[in-house]
C-alpha atoms as a PDB file:
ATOM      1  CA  UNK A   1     -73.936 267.601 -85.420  1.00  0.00           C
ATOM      2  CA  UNK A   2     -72.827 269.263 -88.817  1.00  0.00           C
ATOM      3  CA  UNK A   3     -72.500 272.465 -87.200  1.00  0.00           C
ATOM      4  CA  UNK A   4     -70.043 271.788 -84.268  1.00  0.00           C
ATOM      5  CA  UNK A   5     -67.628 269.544 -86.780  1.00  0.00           C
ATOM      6  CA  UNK A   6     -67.121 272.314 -89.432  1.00  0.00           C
ATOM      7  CA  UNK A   7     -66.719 275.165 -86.538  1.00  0.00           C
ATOM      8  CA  UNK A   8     -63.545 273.415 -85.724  1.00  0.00           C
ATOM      9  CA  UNK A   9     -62.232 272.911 -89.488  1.00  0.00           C
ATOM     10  CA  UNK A  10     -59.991 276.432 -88.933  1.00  0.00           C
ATOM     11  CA  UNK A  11     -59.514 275.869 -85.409  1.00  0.00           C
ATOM     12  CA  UNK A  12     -59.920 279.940 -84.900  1.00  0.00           C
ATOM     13  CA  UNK A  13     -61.203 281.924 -82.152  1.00  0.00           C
ATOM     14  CA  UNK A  14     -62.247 280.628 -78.293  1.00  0.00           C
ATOM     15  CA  UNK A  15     -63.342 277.046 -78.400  1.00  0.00           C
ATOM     16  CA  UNK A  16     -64.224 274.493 -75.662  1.00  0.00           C
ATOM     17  CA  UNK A  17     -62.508 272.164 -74.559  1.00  0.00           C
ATOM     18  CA  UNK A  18     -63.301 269.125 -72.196  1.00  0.00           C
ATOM     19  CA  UNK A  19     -60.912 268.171 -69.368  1.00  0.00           C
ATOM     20  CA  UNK A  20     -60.964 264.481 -68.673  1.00  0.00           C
ATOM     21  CA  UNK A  21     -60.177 262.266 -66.002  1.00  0.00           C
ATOM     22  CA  UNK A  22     -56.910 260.975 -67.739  1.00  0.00           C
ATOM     23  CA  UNK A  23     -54.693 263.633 -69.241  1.00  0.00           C
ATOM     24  CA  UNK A  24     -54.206 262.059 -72.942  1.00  0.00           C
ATOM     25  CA  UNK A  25     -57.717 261.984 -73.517  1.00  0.00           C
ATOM     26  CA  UNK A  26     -58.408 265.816 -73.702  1.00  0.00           C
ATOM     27  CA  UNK A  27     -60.363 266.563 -76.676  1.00  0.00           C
ATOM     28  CA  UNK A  28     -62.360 269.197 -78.632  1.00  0.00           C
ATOM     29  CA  UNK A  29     -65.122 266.669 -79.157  1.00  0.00           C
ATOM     30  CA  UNK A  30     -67.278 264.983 -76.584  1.00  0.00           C
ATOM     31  CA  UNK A  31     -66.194 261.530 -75.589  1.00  0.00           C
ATOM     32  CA  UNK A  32     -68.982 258.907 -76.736  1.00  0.00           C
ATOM     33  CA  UNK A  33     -69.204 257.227 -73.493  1.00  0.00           C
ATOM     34  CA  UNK A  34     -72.046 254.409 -75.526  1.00  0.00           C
ATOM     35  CA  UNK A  35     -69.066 252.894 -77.372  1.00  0.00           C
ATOM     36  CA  UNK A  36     -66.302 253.551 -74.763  1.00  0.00           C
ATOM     37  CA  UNK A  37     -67.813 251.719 -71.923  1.00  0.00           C
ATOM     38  CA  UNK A  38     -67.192 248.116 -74.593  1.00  0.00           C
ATOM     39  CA  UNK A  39     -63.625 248.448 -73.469  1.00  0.00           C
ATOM     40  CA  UNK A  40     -61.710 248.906 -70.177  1.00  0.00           C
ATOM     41  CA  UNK A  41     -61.123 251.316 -68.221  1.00  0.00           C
ATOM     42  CA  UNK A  42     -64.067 253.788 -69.783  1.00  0.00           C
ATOM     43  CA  UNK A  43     -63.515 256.150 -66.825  1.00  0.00           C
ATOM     44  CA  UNK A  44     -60.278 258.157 -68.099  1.00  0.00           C
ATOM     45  CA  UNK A  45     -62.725 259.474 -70.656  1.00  0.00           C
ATOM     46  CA  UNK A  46     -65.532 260.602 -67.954  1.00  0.00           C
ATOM     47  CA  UNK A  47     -65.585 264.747 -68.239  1.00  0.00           C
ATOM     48  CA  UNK A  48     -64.750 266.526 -65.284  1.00  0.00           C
ATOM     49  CA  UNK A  49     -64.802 269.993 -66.387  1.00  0.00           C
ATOM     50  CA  UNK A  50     -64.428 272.132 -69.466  1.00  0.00           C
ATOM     51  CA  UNK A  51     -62.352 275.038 -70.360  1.00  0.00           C
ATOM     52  CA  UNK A  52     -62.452 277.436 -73.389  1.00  0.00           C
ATOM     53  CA  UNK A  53     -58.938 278.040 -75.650  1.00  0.00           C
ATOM     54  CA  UNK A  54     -58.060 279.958 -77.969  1.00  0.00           C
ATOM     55  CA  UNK A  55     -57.339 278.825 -81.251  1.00  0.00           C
ATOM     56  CA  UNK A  56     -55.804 279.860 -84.756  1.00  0.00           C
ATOM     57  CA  UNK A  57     -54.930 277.520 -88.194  1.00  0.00           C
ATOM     58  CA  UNK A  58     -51.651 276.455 -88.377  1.00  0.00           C
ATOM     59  CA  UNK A  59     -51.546 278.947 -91.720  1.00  0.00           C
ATOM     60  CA  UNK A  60     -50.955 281.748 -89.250  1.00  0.00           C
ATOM     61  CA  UNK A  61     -47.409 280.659 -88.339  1.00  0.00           C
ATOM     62  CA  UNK A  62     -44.709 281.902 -90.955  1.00  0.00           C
ATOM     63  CA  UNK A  63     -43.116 278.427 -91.130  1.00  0.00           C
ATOM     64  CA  UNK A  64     -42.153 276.330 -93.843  1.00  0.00           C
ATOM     65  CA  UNK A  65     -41.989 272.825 -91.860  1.00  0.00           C
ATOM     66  CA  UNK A  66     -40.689 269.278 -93.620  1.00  0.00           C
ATOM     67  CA  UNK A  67     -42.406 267.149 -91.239  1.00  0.00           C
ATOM     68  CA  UNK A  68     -45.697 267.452 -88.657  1.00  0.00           C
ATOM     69  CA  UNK A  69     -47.056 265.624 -86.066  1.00  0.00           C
ATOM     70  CA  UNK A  70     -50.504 265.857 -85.398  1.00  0.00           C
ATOM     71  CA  UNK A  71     -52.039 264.294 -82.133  1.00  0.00           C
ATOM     72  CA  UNK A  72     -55.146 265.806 -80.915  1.00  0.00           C
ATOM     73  CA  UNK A  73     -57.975 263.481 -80.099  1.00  0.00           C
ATOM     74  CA  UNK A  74     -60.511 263.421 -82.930  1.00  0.00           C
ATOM     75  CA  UNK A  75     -59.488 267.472 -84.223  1.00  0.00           C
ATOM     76  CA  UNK A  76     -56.836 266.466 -86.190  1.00  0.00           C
ATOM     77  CA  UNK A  77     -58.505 267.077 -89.789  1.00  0.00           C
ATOM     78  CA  UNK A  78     -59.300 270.224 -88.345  1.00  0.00           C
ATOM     79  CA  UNK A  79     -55.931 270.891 -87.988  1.00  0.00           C
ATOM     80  CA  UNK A  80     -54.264 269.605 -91.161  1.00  0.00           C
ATOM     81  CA  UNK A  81     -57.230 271.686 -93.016  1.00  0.00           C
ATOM     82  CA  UNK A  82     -55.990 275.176 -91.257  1.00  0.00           C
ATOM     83  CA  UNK A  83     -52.589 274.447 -92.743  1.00  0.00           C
ATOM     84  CA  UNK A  84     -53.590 275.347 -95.665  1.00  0.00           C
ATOM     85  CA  UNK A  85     -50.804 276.498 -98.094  1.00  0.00           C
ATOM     86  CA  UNK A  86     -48.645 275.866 -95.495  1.00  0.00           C
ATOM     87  CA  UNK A  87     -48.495 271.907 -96.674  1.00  0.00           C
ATOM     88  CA  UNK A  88     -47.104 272.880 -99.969  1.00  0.00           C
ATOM     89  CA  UNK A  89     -43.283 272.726 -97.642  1.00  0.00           C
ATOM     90  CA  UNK A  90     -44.507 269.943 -95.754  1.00  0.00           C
ATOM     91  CA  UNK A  91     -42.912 265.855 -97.347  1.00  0.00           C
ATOM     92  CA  UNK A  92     -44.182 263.971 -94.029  1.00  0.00           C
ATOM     93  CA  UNK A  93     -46.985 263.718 -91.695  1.00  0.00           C
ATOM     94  CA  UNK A  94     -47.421 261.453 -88.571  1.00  0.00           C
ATOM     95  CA  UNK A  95     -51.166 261.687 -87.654  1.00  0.00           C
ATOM     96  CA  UNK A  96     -53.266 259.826 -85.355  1.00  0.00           C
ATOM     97  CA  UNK A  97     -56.278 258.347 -87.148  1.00  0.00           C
ATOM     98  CA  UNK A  98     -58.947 256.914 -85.444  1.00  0.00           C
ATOM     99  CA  UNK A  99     -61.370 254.023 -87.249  1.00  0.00           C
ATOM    100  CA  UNK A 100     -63.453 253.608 -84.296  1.00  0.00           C
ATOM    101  CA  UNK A 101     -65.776 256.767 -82.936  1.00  0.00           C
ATOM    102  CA  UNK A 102     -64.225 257.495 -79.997  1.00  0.00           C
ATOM    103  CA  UNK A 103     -65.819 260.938 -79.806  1.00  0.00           C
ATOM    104  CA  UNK A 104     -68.665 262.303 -81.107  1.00  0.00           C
ATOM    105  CA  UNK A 105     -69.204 263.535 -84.297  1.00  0.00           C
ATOM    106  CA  UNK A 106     -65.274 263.153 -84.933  1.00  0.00           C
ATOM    107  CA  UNK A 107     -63.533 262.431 -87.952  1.00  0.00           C
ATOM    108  CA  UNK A 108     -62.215 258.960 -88.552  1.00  0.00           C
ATOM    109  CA  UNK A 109     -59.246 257.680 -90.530  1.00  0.00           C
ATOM    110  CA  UNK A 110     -61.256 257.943 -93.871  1.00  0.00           C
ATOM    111  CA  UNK A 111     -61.622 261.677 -94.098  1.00  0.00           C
ATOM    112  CA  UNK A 112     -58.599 262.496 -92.694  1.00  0.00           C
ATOM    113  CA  UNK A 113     -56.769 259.925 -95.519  1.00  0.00           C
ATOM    114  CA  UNK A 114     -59.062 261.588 -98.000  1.00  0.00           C
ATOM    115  CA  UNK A 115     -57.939 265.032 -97.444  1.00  0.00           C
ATOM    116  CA  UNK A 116     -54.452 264.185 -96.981  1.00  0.00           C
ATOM    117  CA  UNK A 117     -54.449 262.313-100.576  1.00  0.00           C
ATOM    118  CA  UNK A 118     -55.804 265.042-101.925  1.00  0.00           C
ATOM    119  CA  UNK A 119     -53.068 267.149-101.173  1.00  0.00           C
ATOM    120  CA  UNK A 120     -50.815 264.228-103.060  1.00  0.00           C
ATOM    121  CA  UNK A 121     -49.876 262.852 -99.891  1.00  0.00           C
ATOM    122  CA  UNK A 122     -49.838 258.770 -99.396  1.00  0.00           C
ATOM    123  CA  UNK A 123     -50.226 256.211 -96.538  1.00  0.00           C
ATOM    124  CA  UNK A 124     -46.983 255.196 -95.848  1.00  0.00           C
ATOM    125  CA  UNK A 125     -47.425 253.082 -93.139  1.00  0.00           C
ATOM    126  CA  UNK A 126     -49.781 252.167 -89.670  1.00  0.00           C
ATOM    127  CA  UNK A 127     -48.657 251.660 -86.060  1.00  0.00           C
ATOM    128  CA  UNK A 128     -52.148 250.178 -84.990  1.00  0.00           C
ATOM    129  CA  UNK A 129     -53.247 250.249 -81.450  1.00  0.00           C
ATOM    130  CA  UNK A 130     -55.896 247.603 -80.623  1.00  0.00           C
ATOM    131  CA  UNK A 131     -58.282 247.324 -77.444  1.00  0.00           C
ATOM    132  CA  UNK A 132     -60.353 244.395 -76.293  1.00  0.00           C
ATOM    133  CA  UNK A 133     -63.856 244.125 -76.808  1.00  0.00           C
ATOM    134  CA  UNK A 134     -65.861 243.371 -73.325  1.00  0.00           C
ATOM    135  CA  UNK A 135     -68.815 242.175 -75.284  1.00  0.00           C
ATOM    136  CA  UNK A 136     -67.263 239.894 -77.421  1.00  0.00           C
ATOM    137  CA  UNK A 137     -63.519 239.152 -76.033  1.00  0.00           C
ATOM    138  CA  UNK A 138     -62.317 239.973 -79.864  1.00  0.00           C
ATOM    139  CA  UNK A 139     -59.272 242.607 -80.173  1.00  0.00           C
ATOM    140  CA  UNK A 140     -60.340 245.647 -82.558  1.00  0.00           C
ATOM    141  CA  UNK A 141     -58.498 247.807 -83.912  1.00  0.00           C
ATOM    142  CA  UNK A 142     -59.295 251.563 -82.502  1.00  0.00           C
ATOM    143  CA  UNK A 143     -56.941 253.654 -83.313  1.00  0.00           C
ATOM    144  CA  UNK A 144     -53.464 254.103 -84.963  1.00  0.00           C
ATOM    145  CA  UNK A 145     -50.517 256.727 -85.542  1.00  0.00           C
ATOM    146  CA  UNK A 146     -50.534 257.001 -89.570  1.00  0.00           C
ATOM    147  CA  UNK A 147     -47.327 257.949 -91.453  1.00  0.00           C
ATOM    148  CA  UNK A 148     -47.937 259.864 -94.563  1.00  0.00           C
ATOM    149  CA  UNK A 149     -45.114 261.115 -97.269  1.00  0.00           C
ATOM    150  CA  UNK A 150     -45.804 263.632-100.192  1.00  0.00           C
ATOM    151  CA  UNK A 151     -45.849 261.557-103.609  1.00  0.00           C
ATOM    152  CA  UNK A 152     -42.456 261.317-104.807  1.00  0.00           C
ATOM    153  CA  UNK A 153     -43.286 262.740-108.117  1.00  0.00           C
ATOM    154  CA  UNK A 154     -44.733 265.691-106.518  1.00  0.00           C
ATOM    155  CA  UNK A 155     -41.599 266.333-105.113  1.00  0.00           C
ATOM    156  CA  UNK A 156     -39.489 268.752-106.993  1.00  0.00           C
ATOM    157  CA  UNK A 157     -35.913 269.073-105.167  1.00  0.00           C
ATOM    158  CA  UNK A 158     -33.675 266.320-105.780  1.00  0.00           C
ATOM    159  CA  UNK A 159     -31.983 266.178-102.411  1.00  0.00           C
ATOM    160  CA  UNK A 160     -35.353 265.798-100.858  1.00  0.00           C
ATOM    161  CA  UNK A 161     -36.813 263.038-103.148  1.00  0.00           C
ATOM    162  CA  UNK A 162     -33.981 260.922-102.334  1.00  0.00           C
ATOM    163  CA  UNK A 163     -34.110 261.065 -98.611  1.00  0.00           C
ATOM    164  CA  UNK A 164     -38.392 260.577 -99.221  1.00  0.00           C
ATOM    165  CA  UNK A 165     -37.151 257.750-101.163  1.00  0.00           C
ATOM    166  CA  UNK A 166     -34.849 256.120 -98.034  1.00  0.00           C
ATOM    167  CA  UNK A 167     -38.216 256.539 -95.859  1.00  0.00           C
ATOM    168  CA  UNK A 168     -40.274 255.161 -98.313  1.00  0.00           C
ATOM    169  CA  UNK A 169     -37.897 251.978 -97.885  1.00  0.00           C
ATOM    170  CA  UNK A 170     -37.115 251.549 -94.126  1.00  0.00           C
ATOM    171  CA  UNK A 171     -41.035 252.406 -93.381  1.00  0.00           C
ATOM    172  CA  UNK A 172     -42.068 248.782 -95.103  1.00  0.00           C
ATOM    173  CA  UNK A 173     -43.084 246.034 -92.921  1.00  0.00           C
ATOM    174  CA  UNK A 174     -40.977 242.811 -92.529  1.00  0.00           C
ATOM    175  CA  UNK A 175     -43.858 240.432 -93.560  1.00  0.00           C
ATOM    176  CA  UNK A 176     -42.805 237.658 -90.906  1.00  0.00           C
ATOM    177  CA  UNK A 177     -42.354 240.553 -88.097  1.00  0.00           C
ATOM    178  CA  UNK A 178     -45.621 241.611 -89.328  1.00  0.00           C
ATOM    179  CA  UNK A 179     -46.934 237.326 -89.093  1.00  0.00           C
ATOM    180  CA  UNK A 180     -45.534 237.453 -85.415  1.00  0.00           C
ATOM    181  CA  UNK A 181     -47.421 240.355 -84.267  1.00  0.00           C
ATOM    182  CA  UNK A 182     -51.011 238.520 -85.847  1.00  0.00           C
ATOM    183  CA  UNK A 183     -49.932 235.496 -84.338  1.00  0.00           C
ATOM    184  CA  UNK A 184     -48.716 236.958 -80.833  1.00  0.00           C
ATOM    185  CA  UNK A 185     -52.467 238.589 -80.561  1.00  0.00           C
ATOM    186  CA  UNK A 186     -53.821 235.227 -80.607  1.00  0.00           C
ATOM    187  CA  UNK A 187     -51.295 233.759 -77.978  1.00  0.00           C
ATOM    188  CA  UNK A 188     -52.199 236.357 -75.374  1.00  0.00           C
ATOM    189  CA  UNK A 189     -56.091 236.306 -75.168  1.00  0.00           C
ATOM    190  CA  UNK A 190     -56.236 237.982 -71.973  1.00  0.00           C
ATOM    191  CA  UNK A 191     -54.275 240.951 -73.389  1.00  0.00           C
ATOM    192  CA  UNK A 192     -56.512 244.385 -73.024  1.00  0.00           C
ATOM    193  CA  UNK A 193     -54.472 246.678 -74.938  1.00  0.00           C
ATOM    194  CA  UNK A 194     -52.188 246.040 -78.004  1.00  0.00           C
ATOM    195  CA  UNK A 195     -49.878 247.926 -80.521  1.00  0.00           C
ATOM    196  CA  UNK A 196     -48.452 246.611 -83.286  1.00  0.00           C
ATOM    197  CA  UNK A 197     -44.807 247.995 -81.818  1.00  0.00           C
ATOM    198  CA  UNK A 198     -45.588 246.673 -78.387  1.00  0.00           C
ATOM    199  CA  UNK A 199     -46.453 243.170 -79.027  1.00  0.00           C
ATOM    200  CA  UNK A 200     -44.010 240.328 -77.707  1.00  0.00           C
ATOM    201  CA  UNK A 201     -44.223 236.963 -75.885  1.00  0.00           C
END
């Protein structure tokens, strides 16, 4: 258990990789088909074969990047880890954080905010994605894309602490759009899938 999660903290060398039935659920950890098959459609997680990659820490790249997006099924503290100094350029993240165990043995959104905050990054804001429950009708929230900014007093460069500053501001929520999306949940029972972006009547 221990073993497989910290052989993917650098991401280096040939690693497996399993090849699922639906093309966004790819992932370096093994789907946990127990707590999948409470929602719908558990099937796009079913493995259908597995191929080996190669792999290397984002610290090899000679790049001095702003902003990263991070989107990789479960292996995205792996990723943000084999950064490394390469962070120290970096003002904003966009990660997807999970809070449910989709895979085994993966990280969930409180080691990945951990690490992240200890690199004097914050949680900005949360674009939640929610699925329903089979066994108990209830919508949970599963997963979400997580928008992180460097601390604006870690930020030395004037030019950049004033546009961190405008994101800071047009990230907030609107707290009656944010009443309308609770409210909309409850107004479409039926629903099987939710975001907090996608949610109308």
């Amino acid at each position: 258990m221990i073993s497989k999660y910290f052989s993917l903290c650098w991401l280096v060398g040939q690693l497996a990789i399993d090849i699922t039935r639906s093309l966004g659920c790819f992932s370096l950890f093994v789907p946990n088909s127990e707590f999948l098959r409470r929602f719908a459609d558990p099937g796009r997680y079913d493995v259908v074969e597995q191929r080996t990659i190669h792999t290397k820490p984002l610290s090899t790249f000679d790049r001095q990047p702003h902003f990263i997006k991070v989107d990789a099924q479960g292996a995205e503290l792996a990723i943000l880890e084999g950064a490394g100094e390469m962070l120290g350029s970096v003002i904003g993240i966009e990660v997807e954080v999970e809070f449910a165990p989709l895979y085994r043995q993966q990280p969930l959104f409180a080691d990945v905010d951990r690490f992240l905050r200890s690199r004097q990054f914050e949680l900005c804001d949360l674009n939640r994605f929610f699925w329903r429950d089979q066994t108990n009708e209830q919508m949970r929230c599963v997963f979400a894309d997580a928008l992180y900014f460097k601390r604006p007093d870690c930020v030395h460069d004037i030019e950049i602490a004033k546009v961190l500053a405008d994101c800071y501001a047009l990230s907030l929520r609107q707290a009656c759009v944010h009443a309308f999306q609770w409210i909309s949940r409850y107004v479409r029972p039926h629903r099987v899938y939710d975001s907090d972006q996608q949610l109308s009547l």
